[in-house]
PDB file of N, CA and C in Angstrom:
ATOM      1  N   UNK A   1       2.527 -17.742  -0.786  1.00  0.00           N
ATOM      2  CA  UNK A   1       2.287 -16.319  -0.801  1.00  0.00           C
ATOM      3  C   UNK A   1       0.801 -16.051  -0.532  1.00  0.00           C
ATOM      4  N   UNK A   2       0.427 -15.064   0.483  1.00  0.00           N
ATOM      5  CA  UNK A   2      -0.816 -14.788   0.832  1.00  0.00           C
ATOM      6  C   UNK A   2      -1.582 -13.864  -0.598  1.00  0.00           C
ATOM      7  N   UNK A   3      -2.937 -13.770  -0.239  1.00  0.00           N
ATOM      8  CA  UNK A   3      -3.382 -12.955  -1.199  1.00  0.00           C
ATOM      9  C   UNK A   3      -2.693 -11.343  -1.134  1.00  0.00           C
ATOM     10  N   UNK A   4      -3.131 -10.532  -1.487  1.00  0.00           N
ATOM     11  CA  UNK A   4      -2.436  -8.861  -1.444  1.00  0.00           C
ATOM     12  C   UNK A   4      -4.003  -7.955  -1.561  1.00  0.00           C
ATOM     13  N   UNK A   5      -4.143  -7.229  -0.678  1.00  0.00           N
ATOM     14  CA  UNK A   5      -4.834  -6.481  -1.193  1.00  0.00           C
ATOM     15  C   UNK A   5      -4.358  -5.527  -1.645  1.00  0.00           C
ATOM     16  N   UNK A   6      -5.046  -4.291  -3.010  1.00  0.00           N
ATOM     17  CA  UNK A   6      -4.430  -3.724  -3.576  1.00  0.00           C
ATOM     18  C   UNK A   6      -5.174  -2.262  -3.552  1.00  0.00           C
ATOM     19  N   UNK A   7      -6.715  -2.136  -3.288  1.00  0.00           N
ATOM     20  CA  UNK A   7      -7.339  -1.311  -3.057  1.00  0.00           C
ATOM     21  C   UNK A   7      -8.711  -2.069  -2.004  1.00  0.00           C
ATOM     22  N   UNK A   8      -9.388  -0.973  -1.626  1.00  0.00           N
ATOM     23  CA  UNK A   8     -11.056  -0.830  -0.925  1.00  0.00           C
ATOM     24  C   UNK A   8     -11.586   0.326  -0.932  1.00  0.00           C
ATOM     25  N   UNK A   9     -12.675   0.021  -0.224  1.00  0.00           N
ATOM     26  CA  UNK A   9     -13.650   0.819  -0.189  1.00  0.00           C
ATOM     27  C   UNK A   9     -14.516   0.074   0.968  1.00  0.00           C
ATOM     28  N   UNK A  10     -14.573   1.484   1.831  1.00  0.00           N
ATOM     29  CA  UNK A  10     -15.668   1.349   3.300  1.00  0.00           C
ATOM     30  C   UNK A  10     -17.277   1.519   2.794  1.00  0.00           C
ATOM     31  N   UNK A  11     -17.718   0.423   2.554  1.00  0.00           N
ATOM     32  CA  UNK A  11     -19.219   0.480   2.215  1.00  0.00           C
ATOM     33  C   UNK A  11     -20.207   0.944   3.773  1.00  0.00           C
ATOM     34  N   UNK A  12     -21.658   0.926   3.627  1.00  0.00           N
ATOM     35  CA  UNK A  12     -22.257   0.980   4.839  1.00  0.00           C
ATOM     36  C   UNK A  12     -22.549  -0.706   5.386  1.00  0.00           C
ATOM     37  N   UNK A  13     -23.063  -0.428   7.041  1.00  0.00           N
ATOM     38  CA  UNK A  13     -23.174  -1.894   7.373  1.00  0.00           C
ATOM     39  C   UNK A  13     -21.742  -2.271   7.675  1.00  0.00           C
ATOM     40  N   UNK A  14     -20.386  -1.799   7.477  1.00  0.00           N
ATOM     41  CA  UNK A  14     -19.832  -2.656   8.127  1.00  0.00           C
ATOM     42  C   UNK A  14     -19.029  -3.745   6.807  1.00  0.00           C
ATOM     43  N   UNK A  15     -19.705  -3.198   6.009  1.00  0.00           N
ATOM     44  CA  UNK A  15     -19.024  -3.985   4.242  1.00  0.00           C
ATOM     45  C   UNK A  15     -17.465  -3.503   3.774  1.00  0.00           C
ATOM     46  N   UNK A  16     -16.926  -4.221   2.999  1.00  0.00           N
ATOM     47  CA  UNK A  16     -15.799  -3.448   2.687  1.00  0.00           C
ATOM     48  C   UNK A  16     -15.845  -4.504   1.226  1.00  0.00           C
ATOM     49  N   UNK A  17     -15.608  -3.298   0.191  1.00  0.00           N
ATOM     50  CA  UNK A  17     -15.290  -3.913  -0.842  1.00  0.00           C
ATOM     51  C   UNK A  17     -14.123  -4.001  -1.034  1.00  0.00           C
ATOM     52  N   UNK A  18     -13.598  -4.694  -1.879  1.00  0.00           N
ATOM     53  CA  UNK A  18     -12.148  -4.818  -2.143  1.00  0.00           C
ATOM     54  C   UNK A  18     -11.661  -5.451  -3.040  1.00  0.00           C
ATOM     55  N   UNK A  19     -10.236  -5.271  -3.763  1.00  0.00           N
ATOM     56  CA  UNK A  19      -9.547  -5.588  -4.845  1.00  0.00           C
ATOM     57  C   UNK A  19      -8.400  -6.316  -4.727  1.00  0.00           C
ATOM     58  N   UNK A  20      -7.830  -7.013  -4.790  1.00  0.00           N
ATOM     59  CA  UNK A  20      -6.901  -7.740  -4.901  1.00  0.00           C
ATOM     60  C   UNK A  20      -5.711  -7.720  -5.937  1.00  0.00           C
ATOM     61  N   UNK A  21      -4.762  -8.016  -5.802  1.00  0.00           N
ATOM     62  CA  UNK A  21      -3.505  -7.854  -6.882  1.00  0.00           C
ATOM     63  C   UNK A  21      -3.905  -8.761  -8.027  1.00  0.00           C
ATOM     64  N   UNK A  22      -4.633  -9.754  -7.581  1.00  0.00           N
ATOM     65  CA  UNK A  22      -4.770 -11.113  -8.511  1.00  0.00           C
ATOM     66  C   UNK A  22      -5.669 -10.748  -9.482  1.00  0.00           C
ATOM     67  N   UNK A  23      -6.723  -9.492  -9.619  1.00  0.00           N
ATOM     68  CA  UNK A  23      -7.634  -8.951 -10.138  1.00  0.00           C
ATOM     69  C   UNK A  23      -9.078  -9.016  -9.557  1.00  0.00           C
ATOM     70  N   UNK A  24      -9.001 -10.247  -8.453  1.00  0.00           N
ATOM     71  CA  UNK A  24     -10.597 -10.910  -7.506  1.00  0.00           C
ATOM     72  C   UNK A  24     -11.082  -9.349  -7.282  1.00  0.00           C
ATOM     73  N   UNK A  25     -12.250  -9.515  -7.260  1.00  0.00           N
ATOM     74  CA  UNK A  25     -12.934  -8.221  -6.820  1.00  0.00           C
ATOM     75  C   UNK A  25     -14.090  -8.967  -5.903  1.00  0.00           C
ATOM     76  N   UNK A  26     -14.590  -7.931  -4.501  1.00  0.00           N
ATOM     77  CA  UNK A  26     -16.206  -8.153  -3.859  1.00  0.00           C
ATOM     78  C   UNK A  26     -16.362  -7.677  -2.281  1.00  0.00           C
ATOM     79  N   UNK A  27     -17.027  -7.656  -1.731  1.00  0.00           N
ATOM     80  CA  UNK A  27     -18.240  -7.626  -0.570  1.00  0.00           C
ATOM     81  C   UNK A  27     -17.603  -8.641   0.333  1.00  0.00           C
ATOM     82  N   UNK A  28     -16.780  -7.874   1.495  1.00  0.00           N
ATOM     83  CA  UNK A  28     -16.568  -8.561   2.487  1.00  0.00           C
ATOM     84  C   UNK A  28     -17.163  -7.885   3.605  1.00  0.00           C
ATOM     85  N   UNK A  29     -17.951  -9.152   4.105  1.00  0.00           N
ATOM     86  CA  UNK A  29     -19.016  -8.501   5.574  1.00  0.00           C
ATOM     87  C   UNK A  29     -18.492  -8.408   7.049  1.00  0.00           C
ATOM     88  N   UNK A  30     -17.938  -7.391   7.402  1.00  0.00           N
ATOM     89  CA  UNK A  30     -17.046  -7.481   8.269  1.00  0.00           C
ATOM     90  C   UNK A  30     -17.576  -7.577   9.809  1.00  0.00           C
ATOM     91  N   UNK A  31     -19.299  -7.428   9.796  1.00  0.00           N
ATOM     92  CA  UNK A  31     -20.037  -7.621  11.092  1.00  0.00           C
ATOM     93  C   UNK A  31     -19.225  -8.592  11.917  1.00  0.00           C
ATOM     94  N   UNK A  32     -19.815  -9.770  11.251  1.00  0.00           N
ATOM     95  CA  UNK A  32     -19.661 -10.884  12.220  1.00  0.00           C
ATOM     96  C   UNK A  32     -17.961 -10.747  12.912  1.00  0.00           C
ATOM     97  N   UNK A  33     -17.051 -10.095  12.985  1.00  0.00           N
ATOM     98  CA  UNK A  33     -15.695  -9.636  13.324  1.00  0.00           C
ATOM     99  C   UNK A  33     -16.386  -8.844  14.789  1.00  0.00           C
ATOM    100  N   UNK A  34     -16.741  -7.906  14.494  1.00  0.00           N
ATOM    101  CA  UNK A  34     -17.362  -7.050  15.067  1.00  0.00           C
ATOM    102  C   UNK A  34     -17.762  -7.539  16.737  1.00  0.00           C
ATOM    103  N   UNK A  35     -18.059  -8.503  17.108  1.00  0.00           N
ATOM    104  CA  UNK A  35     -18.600  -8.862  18.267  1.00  0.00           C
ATOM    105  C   UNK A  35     -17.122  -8.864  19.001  1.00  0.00           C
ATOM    106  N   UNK A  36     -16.103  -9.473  18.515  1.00  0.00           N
ATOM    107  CA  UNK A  36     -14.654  -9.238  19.086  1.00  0.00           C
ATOM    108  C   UNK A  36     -14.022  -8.149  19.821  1.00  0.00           C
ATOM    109  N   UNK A  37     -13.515  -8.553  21.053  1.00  0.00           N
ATOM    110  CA  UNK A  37     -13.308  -7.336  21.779  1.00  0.00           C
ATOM    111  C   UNK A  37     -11.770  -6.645  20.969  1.00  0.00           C
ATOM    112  N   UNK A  38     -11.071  -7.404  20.295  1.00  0.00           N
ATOM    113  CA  UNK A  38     -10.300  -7.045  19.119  1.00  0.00           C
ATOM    114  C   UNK A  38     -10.767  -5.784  18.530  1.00  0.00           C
ATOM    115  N   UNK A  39     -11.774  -6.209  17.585  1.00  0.00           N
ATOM    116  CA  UNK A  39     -12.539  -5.377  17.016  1.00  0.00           C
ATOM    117  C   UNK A  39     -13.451  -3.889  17.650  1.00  0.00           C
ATOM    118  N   UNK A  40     -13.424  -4.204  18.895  1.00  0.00           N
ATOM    119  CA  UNK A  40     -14.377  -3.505  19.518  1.00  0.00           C
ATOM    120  C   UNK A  40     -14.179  -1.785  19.232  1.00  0.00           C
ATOM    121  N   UNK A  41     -12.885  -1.432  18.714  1.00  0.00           N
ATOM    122  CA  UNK A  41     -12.906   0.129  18.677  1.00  0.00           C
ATOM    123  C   UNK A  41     -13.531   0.177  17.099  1.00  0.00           C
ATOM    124  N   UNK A  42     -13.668  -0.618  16.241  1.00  0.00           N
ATOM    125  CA  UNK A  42     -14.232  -0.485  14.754  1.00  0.00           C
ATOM    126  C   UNK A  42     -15.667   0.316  14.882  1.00  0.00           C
ATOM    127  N   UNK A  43     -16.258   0.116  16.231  1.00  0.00           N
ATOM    128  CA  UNK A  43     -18.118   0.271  16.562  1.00  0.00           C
ATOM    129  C   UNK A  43     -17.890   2.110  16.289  1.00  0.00           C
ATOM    130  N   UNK A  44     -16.909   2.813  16.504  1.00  0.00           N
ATOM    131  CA  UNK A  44     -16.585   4.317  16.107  1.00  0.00           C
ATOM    132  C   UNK A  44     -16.509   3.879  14.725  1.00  0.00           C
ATOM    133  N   UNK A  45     -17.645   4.981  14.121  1.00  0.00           N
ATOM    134  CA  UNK A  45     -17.698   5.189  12.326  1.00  0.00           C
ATOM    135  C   UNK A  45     -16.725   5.685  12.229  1.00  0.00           C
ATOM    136  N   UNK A  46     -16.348   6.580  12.609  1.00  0.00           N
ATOM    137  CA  UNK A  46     -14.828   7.688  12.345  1.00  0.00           C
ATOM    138  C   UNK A  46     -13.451   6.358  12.811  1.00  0.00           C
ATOM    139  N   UNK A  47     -13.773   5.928  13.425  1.00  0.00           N
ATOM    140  CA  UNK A  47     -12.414   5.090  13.592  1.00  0.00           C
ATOM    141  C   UNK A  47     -12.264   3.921  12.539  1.00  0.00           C
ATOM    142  N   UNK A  48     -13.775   3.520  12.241  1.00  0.00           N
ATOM    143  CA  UNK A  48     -13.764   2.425  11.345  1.00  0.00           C
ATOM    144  C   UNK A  48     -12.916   3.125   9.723  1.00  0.00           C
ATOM    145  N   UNK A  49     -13.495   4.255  10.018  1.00  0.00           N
ATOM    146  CA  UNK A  49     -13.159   4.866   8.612  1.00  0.00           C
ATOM    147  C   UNK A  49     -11.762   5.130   8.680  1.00  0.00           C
ATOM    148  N   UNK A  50     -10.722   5.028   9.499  1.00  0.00           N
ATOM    149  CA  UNK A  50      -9.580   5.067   9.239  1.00  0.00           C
ATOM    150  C   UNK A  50      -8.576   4.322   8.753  1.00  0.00           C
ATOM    151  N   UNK A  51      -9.088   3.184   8.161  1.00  0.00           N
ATOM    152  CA  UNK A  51      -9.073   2.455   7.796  1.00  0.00           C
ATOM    153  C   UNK A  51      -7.779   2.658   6.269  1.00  0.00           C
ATOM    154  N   UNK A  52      -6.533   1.517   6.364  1.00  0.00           N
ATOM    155  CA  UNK A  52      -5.922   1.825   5.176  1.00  0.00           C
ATOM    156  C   UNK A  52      -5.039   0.708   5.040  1.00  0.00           C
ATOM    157  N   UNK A  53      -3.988   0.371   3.563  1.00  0.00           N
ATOM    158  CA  UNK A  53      -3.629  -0.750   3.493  1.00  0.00           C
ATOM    159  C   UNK A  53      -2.224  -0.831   3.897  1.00  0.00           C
ATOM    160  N   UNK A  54      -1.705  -1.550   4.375  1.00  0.00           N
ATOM    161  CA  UNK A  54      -0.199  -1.882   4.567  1.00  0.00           C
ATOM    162  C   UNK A  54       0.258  -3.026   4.852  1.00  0.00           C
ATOM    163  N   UNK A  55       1.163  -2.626   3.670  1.00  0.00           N
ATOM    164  CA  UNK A  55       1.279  -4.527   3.350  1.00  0.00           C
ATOM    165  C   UNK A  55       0.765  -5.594   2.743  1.00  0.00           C
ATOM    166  N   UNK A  56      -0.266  -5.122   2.217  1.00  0.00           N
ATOM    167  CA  UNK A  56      -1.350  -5.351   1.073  1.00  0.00           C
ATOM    168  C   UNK A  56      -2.533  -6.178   2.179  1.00  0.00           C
ATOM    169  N   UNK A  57      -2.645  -5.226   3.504  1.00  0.00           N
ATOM    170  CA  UNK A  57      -3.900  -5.666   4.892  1.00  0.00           C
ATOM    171  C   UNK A  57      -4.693  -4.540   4.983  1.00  0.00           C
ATOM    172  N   UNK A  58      -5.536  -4.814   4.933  1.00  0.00           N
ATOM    173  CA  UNK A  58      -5.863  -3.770   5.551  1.00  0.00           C
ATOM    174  C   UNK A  58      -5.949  -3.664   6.855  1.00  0.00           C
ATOM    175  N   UNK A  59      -5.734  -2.343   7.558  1.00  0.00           N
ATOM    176  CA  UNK A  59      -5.281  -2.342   9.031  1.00  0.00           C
ATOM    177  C   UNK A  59      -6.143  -1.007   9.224  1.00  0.00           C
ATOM    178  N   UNK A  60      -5.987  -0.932  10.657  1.00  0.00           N
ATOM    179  CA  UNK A  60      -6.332   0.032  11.943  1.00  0.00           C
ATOM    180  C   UNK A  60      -5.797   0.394  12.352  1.00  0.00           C
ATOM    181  N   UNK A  61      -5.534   1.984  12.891  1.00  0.00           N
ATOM    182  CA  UNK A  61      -4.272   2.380  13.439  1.00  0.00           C
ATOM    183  C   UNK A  61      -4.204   1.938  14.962  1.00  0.00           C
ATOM    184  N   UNK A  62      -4.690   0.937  15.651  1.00  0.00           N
ATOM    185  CA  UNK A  62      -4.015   0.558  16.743  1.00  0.00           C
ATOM    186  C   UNK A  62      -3.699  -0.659  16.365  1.00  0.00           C
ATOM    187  N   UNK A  63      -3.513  -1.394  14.998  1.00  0.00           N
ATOM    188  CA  UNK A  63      -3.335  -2.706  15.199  1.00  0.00           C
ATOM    189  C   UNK A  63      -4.208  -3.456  14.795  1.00  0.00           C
ATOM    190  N   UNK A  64      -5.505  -3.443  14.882  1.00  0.00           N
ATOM    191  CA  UNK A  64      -6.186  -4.268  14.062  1.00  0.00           C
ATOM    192  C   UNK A  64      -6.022  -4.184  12.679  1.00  0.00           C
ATOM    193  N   UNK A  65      -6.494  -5.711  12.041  1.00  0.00           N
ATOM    194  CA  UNK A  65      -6.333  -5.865  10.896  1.00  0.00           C
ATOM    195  C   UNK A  65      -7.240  -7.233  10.562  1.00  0.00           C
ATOM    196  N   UNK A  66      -7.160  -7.573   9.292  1.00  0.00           N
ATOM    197  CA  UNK A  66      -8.164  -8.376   8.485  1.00  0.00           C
ATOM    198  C   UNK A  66      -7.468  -9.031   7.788  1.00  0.00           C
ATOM    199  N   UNK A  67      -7.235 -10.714   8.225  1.00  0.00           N
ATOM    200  CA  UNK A  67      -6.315 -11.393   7.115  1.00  0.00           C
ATOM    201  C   UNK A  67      -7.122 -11.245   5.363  1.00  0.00           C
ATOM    202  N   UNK A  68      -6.478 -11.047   4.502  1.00  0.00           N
ATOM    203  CA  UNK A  68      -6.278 -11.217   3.203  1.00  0.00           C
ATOM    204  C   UNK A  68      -7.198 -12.290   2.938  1.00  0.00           C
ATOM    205  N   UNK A  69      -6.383 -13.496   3.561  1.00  0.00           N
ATOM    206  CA  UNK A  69      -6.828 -14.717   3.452  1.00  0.00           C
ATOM    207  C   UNK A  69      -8.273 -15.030   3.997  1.00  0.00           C
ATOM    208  N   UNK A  70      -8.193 -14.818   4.527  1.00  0.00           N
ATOM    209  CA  UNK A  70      -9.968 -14.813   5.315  1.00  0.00           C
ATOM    210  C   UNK A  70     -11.021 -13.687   4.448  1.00  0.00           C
ATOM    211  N   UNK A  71     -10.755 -12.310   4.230  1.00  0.00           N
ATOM    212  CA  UNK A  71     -11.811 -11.985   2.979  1.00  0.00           C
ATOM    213  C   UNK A  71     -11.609 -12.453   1.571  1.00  0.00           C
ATOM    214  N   UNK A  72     -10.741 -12.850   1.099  1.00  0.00           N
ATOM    215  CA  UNK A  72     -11.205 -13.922  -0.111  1.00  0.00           C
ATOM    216  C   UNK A  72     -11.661 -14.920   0.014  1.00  0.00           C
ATOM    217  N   UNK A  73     -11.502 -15.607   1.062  1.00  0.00           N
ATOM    218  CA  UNK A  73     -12.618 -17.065   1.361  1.00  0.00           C
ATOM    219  C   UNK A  73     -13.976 -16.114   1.561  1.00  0.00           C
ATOM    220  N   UNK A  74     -14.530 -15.347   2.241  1.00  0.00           N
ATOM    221  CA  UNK A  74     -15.516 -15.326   2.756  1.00  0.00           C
ATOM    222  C   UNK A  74     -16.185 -13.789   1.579  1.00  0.00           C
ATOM    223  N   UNK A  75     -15.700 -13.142   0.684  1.00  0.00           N
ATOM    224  CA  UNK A  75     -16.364 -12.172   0.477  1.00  0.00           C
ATOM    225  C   UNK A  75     -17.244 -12.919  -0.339  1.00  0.00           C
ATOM    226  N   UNK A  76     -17.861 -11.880  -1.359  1.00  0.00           N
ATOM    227  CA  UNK A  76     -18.974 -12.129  -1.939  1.00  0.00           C
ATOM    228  C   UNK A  76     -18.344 -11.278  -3.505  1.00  0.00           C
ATOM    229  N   UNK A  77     -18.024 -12.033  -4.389  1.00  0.00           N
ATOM    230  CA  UNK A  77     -17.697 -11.913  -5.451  1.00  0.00           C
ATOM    231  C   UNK A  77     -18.003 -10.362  -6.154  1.00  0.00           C
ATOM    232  N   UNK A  78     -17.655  -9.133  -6.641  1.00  0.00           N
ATOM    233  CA  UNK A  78     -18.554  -8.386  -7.276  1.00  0.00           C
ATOM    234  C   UNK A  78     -17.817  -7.639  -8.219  1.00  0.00           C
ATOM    235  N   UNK A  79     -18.287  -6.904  -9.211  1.00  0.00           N
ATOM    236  CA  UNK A  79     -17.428  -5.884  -9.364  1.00  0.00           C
ATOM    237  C   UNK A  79     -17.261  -4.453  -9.037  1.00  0.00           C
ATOM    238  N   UNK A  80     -16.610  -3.579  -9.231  1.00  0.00           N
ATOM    239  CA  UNK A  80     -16.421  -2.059  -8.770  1.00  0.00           C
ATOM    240  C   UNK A  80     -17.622  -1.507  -8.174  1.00  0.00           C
ATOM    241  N   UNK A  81     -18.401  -1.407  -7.480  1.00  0.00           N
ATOM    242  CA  UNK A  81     -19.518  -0.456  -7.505  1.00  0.00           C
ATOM    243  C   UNK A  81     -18.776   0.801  -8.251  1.00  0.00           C
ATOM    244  N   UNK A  82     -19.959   1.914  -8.789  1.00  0.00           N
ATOM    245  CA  UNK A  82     -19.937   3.196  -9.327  1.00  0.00           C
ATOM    246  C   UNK A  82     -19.989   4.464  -7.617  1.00  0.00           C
ATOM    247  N   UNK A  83     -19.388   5.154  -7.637  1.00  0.00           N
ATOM    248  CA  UNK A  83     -20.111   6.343  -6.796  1.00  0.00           C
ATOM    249  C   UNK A  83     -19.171   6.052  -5.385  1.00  0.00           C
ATOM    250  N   UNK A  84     -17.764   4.998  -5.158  1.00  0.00           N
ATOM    251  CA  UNK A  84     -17.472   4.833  -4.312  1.00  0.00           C
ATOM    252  C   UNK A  84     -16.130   5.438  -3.880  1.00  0.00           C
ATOM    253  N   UNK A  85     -15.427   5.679  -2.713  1.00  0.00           N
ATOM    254  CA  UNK A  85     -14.103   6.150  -2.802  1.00  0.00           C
ATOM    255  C   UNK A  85     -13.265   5.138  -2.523  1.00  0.00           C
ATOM    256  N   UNK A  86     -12.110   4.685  -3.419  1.00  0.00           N
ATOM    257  CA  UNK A  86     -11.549   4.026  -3.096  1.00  0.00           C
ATOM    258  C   UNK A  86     -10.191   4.009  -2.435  1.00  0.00           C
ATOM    259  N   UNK A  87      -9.667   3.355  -1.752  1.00  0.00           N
ATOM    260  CA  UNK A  87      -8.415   3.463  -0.972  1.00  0.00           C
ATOM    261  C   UNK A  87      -7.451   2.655  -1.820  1.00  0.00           C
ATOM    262  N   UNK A  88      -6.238   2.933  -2.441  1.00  0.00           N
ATOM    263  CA  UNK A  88      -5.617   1.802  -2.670  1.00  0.00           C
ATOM    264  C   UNK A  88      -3.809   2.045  -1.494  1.00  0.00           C
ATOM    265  N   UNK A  89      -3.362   0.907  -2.512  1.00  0.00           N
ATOM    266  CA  UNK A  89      -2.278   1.090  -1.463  1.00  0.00           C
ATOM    267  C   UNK A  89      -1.129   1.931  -1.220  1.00  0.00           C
ATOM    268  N   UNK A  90      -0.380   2.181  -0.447  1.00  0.00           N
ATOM    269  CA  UNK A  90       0.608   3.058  -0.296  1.00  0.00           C
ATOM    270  C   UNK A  90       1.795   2.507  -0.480  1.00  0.00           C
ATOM    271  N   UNK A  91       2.284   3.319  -1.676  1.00  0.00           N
ATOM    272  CA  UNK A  91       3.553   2.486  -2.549  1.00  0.00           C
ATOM    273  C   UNK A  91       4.468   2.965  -1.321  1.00  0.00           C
ATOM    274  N   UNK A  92       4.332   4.194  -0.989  1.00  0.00           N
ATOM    275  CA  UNK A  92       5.560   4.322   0.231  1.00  0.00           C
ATOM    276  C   UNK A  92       6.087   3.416   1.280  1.00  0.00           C
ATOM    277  N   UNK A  93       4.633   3.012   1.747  1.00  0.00           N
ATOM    278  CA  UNK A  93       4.789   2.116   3.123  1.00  0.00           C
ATOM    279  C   UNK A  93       5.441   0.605   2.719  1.00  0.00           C
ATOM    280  N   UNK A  94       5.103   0.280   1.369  1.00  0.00           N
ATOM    281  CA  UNK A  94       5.656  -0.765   1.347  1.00  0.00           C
ATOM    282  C   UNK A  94       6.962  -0.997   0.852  1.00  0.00           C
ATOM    283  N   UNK A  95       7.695   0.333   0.675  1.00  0.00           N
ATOM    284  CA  UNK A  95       9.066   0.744   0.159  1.00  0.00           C
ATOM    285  C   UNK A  95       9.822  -0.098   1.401  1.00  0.00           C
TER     286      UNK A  95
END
């Protein structure tokens, strides 16, 4: 079973914090993605920000997405920041 994400939050820079079902919390740096022509519509702030979970991924509405598995190897441990909005998941979509 993969990890789940369960909530985030679009930090600046290109960061995304995030929560996990398992309770892991932290700082995933999503730059280095970024050079990918995959990635290439994320470089729109407004598009980056559309950002939401399904399936416990977070995704893009054309399709991009961010394995689970790859920001728990690579984030950076933290807890909640204060002052942030968070996204969690949509019990619907995963009905």
């Amino acid at each position: 079973m993969y990890p789940e994400i369960r909530a985030f939050a679009l930090l600046a820079d290109y960061k995304i914090y995030v929560e996990f079902a398992s309770g892991e919390s932290g700082t995933f740096d999503m730059s280095p993605y970024m050079k990918s022509s995959f990635f290439s519509a994320l470089h729109n702030e407004e598009y980056f920000r559309r950002a939401h979970i399904e399936l416990g991924v977070i995704t893009w509405p054309n399709g991009q997405d961010m394995s689970p598995a790859t920001i728990r190897l690579e984030m950076i441990p933290c807890k909640r920041p204060q002052g942030i909005e968070i996204k969690t998941t949509n019990v619907h979509a995963m009905a």
